[in-house]
PDB file of N, CA and C in Angstrom:
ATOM      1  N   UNK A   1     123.630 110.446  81.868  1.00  0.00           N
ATOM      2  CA  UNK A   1     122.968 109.635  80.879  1.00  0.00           C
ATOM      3  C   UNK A   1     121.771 110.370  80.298  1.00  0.00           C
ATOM      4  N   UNK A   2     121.644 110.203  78.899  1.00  0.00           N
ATOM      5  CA  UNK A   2     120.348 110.518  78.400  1.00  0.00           C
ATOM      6  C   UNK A   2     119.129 110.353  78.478  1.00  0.00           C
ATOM      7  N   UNK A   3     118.822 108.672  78.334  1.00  0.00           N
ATOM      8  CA  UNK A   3     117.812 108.278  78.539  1.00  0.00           C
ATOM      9  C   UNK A   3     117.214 108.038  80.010  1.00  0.00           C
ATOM     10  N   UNK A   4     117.869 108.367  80.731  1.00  0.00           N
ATOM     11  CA  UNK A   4     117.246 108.251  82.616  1.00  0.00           C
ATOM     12  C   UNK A   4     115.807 109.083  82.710  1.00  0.00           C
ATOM     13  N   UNK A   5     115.206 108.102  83.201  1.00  0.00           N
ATOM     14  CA  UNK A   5     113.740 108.710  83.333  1.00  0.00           C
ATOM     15  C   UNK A   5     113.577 109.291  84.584  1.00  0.00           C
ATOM     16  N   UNK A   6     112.956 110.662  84.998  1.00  0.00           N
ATOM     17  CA  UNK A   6     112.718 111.035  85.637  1.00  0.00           C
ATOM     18  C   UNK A   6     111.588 110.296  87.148  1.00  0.00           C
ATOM     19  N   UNK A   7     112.283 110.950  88.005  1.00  0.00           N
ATOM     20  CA  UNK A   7     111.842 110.247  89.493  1.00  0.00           C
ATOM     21  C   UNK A   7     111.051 111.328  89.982  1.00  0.00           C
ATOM     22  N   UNK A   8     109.707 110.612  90.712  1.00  0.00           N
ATOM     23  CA  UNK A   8     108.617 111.447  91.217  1.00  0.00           C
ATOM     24  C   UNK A   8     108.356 111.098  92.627  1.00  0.00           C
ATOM     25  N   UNK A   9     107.800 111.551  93.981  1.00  0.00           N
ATOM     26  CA  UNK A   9     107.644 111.573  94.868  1.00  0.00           C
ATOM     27  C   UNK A   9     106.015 112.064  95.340  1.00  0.00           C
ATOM     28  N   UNK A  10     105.151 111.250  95.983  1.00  0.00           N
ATOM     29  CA  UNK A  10     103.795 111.973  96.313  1.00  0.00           C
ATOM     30  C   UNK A  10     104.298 112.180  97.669  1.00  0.00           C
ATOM     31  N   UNK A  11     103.942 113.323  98.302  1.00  0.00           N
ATOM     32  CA  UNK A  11     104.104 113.428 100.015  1.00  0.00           C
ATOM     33  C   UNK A  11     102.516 113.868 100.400  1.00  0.00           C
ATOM     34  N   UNK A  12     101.599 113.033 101.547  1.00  0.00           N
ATOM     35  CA  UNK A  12     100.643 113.786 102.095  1.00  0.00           C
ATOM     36  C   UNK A  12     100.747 114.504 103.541  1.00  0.00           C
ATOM     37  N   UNK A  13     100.391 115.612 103.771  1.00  0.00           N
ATOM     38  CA  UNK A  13     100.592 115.930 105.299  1.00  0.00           C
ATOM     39  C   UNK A  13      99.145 116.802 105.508  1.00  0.00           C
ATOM     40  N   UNK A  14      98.456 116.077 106.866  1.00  0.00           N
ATOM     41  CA  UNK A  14      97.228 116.287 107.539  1.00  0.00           C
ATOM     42  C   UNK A  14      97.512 117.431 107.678  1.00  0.00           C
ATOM     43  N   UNK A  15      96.925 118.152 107.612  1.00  0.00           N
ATOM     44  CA  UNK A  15      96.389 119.989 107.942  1.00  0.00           C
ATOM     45  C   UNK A  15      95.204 120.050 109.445  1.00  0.00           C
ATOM     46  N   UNK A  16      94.767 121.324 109.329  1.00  0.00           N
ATOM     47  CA  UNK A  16      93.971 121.670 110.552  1.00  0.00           C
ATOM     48  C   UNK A  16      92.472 121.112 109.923  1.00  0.00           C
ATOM     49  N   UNK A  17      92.160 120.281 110.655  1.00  0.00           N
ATOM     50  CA  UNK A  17      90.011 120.029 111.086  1.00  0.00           C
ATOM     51  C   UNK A  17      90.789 119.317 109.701  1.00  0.00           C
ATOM     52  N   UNK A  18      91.357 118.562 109.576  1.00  0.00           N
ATOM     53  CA  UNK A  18      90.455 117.162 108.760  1.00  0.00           C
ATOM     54  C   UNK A  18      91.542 117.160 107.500  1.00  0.00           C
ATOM     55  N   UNK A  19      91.590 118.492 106.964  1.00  0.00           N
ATOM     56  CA  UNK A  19      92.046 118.378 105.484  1.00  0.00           C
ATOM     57  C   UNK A  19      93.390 118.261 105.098  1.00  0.00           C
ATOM     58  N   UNK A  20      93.942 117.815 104.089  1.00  0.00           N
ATOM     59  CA  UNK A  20      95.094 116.674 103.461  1.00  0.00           C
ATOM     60  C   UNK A  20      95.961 117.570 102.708  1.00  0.00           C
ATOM     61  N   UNK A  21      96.629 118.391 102.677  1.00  0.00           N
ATOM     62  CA  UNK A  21      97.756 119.159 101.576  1.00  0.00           C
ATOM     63  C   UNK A  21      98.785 118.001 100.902  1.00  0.00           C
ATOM     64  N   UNK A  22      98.412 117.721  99.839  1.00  0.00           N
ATOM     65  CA  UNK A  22      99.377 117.133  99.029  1.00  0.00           C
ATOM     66  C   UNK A  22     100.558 117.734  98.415  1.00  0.00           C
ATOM     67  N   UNK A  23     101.271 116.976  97.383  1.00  0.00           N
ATOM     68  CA  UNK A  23     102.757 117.639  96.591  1.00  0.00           C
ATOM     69  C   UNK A  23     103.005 116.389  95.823  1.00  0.00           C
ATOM     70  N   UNK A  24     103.593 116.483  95.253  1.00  0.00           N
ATOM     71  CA  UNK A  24     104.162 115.441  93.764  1.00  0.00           C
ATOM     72  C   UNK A  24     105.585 116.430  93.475  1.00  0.00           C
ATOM     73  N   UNK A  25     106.391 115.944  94.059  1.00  0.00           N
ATOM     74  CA  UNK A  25     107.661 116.382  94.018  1.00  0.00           C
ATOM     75  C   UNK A  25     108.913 115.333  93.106  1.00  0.00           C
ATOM     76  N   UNK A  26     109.704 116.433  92.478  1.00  0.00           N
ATOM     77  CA  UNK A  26     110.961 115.189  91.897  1.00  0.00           C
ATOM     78  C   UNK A  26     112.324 114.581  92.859  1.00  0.00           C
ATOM     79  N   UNK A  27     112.594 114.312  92.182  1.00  0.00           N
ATOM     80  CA  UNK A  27     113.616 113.441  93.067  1.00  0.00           C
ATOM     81  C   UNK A  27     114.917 114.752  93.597  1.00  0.00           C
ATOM     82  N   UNK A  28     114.819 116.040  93.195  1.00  0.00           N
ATOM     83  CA  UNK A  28     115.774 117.106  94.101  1.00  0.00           C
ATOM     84  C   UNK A  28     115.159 117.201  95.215  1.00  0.00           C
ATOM     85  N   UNK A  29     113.411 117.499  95.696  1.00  0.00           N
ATOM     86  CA  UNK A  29     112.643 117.671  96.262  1.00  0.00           C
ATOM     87  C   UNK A  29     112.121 119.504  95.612  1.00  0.00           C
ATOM     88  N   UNK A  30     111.976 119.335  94.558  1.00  0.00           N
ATOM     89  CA  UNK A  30     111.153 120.681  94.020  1.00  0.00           C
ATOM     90  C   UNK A  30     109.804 120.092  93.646  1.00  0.00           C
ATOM     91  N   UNK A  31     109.088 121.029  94.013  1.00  0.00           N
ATOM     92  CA  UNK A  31     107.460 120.898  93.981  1.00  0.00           C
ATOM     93  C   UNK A  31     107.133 121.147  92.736  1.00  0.00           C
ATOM     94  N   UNK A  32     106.424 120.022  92.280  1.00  0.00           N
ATOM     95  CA  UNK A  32     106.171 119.790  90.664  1.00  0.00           C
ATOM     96  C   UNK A  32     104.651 120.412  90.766  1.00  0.00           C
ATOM     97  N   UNK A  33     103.643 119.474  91.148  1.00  0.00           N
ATOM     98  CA  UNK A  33     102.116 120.260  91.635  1.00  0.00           C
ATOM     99  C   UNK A  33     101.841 119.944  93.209  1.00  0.00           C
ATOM    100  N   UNK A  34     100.925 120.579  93.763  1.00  0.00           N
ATOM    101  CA  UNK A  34      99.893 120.375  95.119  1.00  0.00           C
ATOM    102  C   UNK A  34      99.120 120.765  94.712  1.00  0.00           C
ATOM    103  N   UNK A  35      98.408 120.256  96.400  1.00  0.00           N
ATOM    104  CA  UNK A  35      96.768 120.474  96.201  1.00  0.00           C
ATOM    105  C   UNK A  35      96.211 120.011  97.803  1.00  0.00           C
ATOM    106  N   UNK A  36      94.963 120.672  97.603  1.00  0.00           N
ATOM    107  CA  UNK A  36      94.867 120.545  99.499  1.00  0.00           C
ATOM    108  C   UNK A  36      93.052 120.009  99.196  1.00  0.00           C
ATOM    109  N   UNK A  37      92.633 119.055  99.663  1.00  0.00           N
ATOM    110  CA  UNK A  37      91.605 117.895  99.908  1.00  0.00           C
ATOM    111  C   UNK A  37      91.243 117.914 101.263  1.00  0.00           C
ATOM    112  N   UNK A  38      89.684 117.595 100.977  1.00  0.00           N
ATOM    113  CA  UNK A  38      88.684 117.203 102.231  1.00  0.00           C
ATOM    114  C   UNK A  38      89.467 115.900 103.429  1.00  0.00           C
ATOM    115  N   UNK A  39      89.371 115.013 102.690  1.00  0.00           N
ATOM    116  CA  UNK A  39      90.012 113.286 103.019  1.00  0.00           C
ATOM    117  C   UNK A  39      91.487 112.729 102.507  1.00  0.00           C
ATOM    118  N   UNK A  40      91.767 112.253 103.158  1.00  0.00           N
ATOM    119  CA  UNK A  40      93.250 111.625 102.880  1.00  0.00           C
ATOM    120  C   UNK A  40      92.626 110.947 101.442  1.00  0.00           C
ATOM    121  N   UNK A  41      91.473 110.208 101.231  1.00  0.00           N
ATOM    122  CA  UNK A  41      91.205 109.175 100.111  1.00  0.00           C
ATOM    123  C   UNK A  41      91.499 110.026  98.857  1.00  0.00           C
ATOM    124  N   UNK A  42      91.052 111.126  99.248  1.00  0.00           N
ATOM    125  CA  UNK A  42      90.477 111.841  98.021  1.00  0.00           C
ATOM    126  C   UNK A  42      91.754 112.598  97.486  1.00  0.00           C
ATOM    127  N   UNK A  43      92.427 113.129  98.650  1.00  0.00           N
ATOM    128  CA  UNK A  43      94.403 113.964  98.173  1.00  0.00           C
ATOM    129  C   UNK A  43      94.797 112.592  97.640  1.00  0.00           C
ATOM    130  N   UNK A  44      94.457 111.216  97.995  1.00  0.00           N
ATOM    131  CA  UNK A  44      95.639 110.130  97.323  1.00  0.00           C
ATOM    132  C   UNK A  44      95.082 110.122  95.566  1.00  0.00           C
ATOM    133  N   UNK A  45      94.321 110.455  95.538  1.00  0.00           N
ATOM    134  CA  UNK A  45      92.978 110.118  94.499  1.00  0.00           C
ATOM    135  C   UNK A  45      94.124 111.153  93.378  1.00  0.00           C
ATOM    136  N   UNK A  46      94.022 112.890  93.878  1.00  0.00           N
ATOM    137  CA  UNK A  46      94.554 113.802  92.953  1.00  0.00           C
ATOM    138  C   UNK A  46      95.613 113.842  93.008  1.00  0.00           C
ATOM    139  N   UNK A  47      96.590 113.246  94.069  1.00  0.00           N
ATOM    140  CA  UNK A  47      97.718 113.201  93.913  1.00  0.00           C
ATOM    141  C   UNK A  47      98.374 112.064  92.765  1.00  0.00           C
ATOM    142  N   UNK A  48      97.502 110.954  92.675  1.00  0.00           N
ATOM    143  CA  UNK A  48      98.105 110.391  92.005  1.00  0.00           C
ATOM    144  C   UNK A  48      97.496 110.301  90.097  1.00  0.00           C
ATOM    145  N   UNK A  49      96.066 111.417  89.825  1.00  0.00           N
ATOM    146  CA  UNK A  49      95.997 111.666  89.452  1.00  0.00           C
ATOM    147  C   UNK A  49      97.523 112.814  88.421  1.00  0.00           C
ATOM    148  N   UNK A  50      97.527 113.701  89.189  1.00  0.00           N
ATOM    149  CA  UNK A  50      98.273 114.894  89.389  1.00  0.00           C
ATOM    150  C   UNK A  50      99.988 113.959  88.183  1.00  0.00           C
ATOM    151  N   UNK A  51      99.897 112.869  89.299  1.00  0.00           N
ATOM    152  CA  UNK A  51     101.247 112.125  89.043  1.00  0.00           C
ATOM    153  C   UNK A  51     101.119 111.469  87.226  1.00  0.00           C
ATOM    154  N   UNK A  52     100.066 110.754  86.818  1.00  0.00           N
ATOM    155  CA  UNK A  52      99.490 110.262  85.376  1.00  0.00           C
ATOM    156  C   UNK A  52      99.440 111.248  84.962  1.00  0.00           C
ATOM    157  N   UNK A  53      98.713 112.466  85.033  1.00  0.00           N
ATOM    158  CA  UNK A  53      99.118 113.666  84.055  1.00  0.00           C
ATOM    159  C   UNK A  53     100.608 114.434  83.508  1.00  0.00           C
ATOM    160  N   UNK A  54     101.156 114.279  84.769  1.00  0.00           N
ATOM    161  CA  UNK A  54     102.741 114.409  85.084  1.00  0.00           C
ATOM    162  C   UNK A  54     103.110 113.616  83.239  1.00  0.00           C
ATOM    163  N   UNK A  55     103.471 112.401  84.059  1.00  0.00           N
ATOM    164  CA  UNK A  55     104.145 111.447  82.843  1.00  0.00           C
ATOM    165  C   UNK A  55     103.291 111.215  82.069  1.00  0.00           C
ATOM    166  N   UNK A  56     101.932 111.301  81.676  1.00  0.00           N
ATOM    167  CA  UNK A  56     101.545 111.417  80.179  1.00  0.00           C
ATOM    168  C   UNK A  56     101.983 112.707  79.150  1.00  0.00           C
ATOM    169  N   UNK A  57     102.568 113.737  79.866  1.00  0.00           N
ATOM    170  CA  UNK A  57     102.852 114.767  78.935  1.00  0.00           C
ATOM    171  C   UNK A  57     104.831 114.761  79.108  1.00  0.00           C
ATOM    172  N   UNK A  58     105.304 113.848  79.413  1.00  0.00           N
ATOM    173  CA  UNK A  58     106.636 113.508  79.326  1.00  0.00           C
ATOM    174  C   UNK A  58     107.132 113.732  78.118  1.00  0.00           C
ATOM    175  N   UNK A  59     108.496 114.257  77.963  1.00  0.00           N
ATOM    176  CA  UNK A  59     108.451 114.069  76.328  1.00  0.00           C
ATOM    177  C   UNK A  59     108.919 112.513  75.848  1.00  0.00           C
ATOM    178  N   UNK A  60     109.499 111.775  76.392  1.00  0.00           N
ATOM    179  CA  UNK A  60     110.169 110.462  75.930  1.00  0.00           C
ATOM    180  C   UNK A  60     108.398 109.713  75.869  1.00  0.00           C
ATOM    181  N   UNK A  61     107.361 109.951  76.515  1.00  0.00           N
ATOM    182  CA  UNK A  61     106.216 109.213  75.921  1.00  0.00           C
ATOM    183  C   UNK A  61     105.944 109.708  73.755  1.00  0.00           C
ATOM    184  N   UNK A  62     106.150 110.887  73.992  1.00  0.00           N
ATOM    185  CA  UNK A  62     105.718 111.408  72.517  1.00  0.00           C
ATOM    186  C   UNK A  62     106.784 110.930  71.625  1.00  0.00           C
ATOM    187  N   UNK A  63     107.613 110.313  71.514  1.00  0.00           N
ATOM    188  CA  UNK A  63     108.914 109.739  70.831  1.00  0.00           C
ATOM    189  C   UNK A  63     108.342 108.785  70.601  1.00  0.00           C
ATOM    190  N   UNK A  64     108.287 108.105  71.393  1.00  0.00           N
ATOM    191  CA  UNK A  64     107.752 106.657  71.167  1.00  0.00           C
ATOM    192  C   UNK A  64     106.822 106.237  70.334  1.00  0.00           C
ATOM    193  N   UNK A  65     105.271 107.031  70.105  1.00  0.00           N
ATOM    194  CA  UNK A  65     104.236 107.012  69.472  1.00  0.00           C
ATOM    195  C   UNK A  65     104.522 107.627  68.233  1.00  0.00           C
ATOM    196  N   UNK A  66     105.498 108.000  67.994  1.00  0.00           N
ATOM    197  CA  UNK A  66     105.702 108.725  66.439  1.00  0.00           C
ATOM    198  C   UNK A  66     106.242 107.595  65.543  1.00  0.00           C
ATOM    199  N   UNK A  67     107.323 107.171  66.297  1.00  0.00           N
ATOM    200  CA  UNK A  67     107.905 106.018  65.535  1.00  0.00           C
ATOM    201  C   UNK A  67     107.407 104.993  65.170  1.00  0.00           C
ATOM    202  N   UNK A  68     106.106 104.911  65.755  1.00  0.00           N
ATOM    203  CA  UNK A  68     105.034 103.353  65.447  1.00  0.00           C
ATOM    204  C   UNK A  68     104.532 103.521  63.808  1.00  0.00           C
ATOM    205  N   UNK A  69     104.573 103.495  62.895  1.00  0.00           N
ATOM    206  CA  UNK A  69     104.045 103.502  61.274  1.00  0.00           C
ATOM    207  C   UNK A  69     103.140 102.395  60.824  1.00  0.00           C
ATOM    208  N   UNK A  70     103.712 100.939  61.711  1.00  0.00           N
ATOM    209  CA  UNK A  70     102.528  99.879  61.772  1.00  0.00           C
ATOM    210  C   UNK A  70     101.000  99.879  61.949  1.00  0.00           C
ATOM    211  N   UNK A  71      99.761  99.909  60.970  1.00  0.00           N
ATOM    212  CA  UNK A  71      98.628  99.367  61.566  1.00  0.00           C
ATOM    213  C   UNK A  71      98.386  98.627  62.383  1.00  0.00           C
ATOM    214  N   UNK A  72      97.301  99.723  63.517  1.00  0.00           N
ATOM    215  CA  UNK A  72      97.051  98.646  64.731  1.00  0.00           C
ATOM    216  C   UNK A  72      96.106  97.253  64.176  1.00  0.00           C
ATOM    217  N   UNK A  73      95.867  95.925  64.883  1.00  0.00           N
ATOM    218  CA  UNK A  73      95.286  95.208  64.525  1.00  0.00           C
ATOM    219  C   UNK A  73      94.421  95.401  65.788  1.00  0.00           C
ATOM    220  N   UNK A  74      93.277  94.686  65.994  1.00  0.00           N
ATOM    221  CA  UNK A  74      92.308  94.300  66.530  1.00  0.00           C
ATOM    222  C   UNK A  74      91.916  93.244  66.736  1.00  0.00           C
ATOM    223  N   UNK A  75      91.714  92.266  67.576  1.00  0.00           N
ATOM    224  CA  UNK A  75      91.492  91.238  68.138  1.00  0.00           C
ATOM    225  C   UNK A  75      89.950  90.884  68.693  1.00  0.00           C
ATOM    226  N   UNK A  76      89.144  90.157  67.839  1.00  0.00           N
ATOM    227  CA  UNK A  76      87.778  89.943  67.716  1.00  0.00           C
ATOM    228  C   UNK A  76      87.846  88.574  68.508  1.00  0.00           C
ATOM    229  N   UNK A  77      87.034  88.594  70.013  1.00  0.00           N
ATOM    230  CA  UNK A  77      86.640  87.006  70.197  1.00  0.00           C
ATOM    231  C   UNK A  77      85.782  86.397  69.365  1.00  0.00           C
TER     232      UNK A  77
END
């Protein structure tokens, strides 16, 4: 199928004295980005960062926004 949107995976795994190695992997299990963090809080933080950057530069997002030609309106309370 064409339109099937791509599948993403965050994995964290504890390292030595404290620190967090992340991955944002696709659904084969190929490593899309990592990254290695102080705190688990902080790898969930860039990992899922990591993941919004991912799919904001998707191409099926940029399709979408082209085809809009409508003025936005604005909504004043």
């Amino acid at each position: 199928m064409q339109n099937q949107f791509q599948v993403f995976e965050t994995i964290f795994e504890r390292r030595r004295r404290g620190a967090w190695r992340w991955k944002v992997c696709s659904a084969e299990g190929d490593v899309v980005v990592r990254g290695l963090d102080i705190s688990r809080r902080a790898a969930r933080y860039s990992a899922n960062r990591a993941l919004f950057q991912l799919l904001l530069s998707a191409p099926y997002h940029s399709k979408g926004l082209k085809s809009s030609n409508k003025p936005r309106t604005r909504l004043i309370p």
